[in-house]
C-alpha atoms as a PDB file:
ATOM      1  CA  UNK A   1       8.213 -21.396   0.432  1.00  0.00           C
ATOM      2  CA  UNK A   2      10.273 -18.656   1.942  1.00  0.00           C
ATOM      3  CA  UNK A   3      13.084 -18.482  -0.839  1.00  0.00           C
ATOM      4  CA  UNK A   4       9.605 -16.842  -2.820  1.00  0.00           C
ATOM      5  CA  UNK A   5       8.084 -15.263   0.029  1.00  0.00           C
ATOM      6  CA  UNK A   6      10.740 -13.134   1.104  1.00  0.00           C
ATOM      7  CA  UNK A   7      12.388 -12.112  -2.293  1.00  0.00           C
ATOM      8  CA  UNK A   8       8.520 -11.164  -4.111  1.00  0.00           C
ATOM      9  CA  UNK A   9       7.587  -9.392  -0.350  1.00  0.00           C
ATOM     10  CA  UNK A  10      10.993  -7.085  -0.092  1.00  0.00           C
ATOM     11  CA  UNK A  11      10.967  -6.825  -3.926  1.00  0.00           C
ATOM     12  CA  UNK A  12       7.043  -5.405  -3.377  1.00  0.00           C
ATOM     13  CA  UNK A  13       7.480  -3.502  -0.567  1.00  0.00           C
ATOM     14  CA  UNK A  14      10.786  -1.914  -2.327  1.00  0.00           C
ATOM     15  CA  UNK A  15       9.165  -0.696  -5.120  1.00  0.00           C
ATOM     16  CA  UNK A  16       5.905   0.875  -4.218  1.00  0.00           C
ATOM     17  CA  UNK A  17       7.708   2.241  -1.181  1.00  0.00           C
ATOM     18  CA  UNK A  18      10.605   4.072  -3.743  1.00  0.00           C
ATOM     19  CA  UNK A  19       8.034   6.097  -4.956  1.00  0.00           C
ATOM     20  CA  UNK A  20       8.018   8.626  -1.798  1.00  0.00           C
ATOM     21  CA  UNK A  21      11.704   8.758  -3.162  1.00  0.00           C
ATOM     22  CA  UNK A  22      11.139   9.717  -6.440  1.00  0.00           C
ATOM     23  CA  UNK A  23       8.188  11.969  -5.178  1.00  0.00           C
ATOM     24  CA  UNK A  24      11.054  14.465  -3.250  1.00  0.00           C
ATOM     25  CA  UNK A  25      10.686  18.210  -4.272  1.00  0.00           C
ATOM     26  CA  UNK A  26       6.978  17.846  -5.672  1.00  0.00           C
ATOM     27  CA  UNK A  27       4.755  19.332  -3.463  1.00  0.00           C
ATOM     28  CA  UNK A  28       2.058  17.535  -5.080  1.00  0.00           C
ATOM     29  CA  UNK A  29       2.758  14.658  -2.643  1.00  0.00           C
ATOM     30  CA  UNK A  30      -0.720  14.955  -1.262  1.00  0.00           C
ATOM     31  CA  UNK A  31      -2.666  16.092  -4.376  1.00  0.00           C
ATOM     32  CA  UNK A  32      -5.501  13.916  -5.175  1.00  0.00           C
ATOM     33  CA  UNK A  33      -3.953  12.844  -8.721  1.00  0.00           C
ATOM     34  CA  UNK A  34      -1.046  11.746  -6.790  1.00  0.00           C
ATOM     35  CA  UNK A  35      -2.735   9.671  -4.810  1.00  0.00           C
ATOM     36  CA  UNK A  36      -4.678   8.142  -7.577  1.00  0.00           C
ATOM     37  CA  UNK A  37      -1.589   7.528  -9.117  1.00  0.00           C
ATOM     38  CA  UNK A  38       0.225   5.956  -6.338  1.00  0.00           C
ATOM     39  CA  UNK A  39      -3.041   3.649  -5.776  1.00  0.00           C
ATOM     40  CA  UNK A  40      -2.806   2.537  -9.022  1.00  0.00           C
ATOM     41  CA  UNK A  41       1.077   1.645  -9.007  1.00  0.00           C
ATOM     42  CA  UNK A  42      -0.126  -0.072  -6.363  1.00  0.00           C
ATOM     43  CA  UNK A  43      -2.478  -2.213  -7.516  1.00  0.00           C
ATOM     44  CA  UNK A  44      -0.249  -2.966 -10.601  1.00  0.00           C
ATOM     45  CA  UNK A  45       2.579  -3.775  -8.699  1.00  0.00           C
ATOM     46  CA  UNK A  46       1.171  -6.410  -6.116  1.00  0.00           C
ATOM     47  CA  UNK A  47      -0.748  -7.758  -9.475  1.00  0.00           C
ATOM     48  CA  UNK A  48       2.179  -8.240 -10.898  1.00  0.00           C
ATOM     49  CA  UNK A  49       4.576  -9.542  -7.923  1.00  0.00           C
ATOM     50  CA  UNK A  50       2.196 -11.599  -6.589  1.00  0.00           C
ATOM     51  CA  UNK A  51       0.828 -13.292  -9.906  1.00  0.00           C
ATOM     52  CA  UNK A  52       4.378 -14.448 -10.482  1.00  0.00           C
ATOM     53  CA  UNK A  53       5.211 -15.261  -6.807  1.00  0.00           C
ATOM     54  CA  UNK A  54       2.211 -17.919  -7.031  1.00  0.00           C
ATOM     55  CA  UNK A  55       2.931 -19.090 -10.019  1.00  0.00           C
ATOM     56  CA  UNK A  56       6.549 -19.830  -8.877  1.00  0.00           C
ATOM     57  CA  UNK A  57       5.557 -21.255  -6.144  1.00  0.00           C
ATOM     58  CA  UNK A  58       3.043 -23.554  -7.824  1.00  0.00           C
ATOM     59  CA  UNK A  59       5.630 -24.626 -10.236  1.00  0.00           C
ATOM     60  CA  UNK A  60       8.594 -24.782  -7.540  1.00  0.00           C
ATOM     61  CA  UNK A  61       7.237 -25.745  -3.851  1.00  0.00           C
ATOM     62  CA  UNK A  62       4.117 -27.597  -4.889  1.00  0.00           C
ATOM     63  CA  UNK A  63       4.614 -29.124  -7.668  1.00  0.00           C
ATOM     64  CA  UNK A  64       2.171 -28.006 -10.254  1.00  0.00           C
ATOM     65  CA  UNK A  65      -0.788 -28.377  -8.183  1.00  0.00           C
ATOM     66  CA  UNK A  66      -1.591 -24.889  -5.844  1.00  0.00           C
ATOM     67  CA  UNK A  67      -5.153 -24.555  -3.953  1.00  0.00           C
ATOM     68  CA  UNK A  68      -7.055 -21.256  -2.635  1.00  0.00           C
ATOM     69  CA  UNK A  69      -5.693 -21.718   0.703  1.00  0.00           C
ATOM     70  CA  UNK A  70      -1.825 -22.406  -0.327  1.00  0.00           C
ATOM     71  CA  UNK A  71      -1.744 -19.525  -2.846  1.00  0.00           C
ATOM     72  CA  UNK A  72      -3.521 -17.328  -0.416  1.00  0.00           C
ATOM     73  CA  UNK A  73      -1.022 -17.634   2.466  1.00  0.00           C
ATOM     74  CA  UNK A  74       1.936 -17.605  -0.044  1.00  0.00           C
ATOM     75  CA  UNK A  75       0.273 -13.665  -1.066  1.00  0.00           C
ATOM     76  CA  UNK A  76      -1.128 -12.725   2.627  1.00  0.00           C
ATOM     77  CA  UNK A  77       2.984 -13.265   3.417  1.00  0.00           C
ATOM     78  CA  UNK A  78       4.157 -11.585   0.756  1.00  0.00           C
ATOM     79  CA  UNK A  79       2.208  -8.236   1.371  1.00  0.00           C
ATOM     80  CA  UNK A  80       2.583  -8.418   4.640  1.00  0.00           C
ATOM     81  CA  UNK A  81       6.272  -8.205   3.944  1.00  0.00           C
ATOM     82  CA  UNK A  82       5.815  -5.502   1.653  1.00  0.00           C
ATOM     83  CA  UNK A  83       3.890  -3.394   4.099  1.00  0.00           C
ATOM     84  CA  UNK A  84       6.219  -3.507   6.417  1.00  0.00           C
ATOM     85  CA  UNK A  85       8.827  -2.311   4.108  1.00  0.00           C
ATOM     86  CA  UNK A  86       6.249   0.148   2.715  1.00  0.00           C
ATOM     87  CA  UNK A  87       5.562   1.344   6.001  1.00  0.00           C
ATOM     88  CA  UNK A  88       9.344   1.850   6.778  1.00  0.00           C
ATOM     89  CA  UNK A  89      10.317   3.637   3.480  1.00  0.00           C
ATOM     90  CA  UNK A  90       7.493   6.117   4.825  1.00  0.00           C
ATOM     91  CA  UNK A  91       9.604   6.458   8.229  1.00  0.00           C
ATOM     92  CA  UNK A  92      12.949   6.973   5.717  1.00  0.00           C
ATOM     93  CA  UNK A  93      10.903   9.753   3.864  1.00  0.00           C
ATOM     94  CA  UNK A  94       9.420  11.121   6.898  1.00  0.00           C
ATOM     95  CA  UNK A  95      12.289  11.918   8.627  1.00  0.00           C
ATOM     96  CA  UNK A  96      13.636  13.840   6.428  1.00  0.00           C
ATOM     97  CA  UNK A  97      10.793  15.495   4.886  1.00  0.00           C
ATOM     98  CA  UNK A  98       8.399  14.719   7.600  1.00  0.00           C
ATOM     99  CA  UNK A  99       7.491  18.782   8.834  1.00  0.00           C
ATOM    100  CA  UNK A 100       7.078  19.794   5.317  1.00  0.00           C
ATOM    101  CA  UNK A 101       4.454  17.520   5.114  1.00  0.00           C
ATOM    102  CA  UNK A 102       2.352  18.018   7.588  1.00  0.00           C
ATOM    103  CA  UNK A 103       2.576  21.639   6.896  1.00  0.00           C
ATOM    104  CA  UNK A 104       1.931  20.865   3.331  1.00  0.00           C
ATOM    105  CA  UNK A 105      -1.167  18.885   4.290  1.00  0.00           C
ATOM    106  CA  UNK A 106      -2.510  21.330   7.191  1.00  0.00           C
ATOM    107  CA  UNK A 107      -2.117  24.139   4.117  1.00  0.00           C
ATOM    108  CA  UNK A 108      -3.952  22.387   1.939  1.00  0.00           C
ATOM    109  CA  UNK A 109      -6.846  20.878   4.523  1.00  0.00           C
ATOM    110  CA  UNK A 110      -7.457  24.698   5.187  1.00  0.00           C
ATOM    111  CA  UNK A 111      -7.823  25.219   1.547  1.00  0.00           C
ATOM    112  CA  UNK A 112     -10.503  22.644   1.307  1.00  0.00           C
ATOM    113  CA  UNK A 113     -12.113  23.553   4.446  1.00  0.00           C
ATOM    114  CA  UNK A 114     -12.452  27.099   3.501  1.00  0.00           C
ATOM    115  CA  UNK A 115     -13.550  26.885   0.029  1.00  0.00           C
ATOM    116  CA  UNK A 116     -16.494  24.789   1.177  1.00  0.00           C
ATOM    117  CA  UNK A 117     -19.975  25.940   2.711  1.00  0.00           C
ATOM    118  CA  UNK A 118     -19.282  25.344   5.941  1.00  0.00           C
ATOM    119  CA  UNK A 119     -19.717  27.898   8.736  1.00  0.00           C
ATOM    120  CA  UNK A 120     -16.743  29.914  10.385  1.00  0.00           C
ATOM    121  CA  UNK A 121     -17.234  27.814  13.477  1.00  0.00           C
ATOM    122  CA  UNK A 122     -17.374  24.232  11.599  1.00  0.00           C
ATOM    123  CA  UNK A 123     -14.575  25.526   9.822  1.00  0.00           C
ATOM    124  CA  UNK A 124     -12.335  26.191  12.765  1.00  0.00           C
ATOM    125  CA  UNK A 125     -13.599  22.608  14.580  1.00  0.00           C
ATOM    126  CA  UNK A 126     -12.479  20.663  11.739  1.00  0.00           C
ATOM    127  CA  UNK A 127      -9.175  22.326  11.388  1.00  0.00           C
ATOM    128  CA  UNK A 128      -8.475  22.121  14.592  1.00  0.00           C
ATOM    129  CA  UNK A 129      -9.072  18.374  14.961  1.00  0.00           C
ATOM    130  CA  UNK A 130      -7.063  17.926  12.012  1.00  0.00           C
ATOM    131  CA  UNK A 131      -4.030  19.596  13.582  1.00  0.00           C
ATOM    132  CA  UNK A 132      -4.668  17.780  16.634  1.00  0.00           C
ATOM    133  CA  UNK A 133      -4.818  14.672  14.833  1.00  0.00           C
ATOM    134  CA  UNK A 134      -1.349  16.048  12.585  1.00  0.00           C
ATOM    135  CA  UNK A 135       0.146  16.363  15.683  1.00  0.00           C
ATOM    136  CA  UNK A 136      -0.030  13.273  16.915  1.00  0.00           C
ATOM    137  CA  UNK A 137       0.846  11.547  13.611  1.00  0.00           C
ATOM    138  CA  UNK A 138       4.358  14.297  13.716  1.00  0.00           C
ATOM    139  CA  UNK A 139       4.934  12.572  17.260  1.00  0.00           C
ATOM    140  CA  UNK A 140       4.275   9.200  17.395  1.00  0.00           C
ATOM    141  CA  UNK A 141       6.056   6.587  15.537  1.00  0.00           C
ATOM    142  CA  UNK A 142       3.306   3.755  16.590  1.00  0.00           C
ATOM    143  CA  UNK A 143       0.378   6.154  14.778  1.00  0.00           C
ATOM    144  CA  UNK A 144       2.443   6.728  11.258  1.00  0.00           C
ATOM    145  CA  UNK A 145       3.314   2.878  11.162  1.00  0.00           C
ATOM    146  CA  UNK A 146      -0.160   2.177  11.551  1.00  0.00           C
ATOM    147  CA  UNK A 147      -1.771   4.267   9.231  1.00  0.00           C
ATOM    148  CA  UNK A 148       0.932   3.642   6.879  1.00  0.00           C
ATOM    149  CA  UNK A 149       0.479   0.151   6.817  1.00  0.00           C
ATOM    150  CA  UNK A 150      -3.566   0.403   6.984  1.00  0.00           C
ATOM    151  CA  UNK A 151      -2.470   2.164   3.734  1.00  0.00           C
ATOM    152  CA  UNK A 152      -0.983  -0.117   1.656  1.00  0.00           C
ATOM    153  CA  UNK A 153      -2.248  -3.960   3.641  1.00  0.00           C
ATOM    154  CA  UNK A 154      -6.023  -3.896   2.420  1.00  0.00           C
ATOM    155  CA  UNK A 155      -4.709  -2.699  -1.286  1.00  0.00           C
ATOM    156  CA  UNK A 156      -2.449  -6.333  -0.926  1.00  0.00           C
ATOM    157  CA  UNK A 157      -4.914  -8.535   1.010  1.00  0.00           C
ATOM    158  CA  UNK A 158      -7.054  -7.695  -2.172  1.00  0.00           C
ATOM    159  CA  UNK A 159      -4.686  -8.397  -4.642  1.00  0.00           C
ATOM    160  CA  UNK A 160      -4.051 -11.615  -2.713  1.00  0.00           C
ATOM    161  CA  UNK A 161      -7.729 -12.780  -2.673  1.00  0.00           C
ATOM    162  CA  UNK A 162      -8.285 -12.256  -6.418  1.00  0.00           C
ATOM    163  CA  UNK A 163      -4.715 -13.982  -7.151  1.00  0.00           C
ATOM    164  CA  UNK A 164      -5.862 -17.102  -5.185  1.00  0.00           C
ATOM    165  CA  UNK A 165      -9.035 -17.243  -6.918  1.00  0.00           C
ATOM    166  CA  UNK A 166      -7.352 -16.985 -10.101  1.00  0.00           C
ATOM    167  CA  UNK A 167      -4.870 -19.680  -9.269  1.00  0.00           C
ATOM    168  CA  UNK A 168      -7.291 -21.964  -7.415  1.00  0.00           C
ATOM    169  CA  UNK A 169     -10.203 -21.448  -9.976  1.00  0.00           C
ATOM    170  CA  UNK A 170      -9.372 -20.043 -13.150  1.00  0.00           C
ATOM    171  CA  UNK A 171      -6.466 -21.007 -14.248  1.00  0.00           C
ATOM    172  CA  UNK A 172      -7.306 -25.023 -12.952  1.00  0.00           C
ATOM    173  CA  UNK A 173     -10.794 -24.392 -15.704  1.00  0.00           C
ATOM    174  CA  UNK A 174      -8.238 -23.120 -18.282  1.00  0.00           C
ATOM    175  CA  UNK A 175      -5.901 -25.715 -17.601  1.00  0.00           C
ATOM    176  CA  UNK A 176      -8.765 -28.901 -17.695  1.00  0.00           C
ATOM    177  CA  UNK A 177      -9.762 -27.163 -21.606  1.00  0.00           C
ATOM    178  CA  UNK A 178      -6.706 -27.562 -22.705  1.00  0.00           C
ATOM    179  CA  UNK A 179      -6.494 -32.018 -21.599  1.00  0.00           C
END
């Protein structure tokens, strides 16, 4: 099970993570189509990776036969994995371009803040808890990890529910049609 886990996991967490990479000198890395974007490459990726991580797995390590609870774990692994890598890709990017974004996101939370109806005072309390809260996320390694990963992990854990379903339901209906 862990000659599929591991490869599909790194192989996940690789390529959604690359896109920070590919993202470099757009400022747009916080623009709202951006992260739209990068939900949906998401989404299609772990469909993808994990759809034929199961299936390899049902045809390799189980012999045909996969249930909810096999194909499940086999995905909960595999995005945990990815994750993880996401998350550390992040920590590549962010070291390198981490100041630039805050200040790119602090620029652009003032924007908001400002253009909305708000009062002055509201205005300045919100900003100010965001920098606070900026600051932190600049400093601490523990807080960027975690958001990071609370990023990407629900996005997976998804993915992995419907993919067990599909393999544990679905596909054993399509499969009893065809005998």
């Amino acid at each position: 099970m862990r000659k599929v886990i591991w490869p599909f996991g790194l192989l996940s967490g690789l390529i959604i993570g690359s896109g920070f990479f590919i993202n470099v000198g757009n400022s747009d890395l916080n623009s709202g189509s951006s992260e739209v974007l990068r939900y949906l490459f998401m989404i299609l990726v772990f469909g993808l990776i994990l759809f034929f991580a199961v299936r390899l797995l049902q045809q390799k390590v189980f012999l045909g036969e996969i249930n909810f609870s096999r194909a499940f774990i086999g995905g909960f692994y595999i995005v945990l994995i990815a994750s993880v890598i996401y998350a550390l890709m992040w920590e590549m990017y962010f070291a390198n371009h981490g100041h630039e974004y805050v200040t790119a996101y602090l620029a652009e939370m003032k924007e908001r803040l400002d253009a909305s109806s708000l009062g002055q005072l509201e205005i300045e309390a919100r900003y100010t808890n965001q920098k606070q809260i900026m600051q932190s996320y600049e400093d601490s390694f523990l807080v960027r990890f975690g958001l990071t990963t609370a990023e990407i992990f629900p996005i997976g854990l998804i993915m992995a529910l419907a993919n067990a379903f599909y393999y544990s339901v679905l596909a054993r209906k399509t499969e009893k049609s065809h005998l």
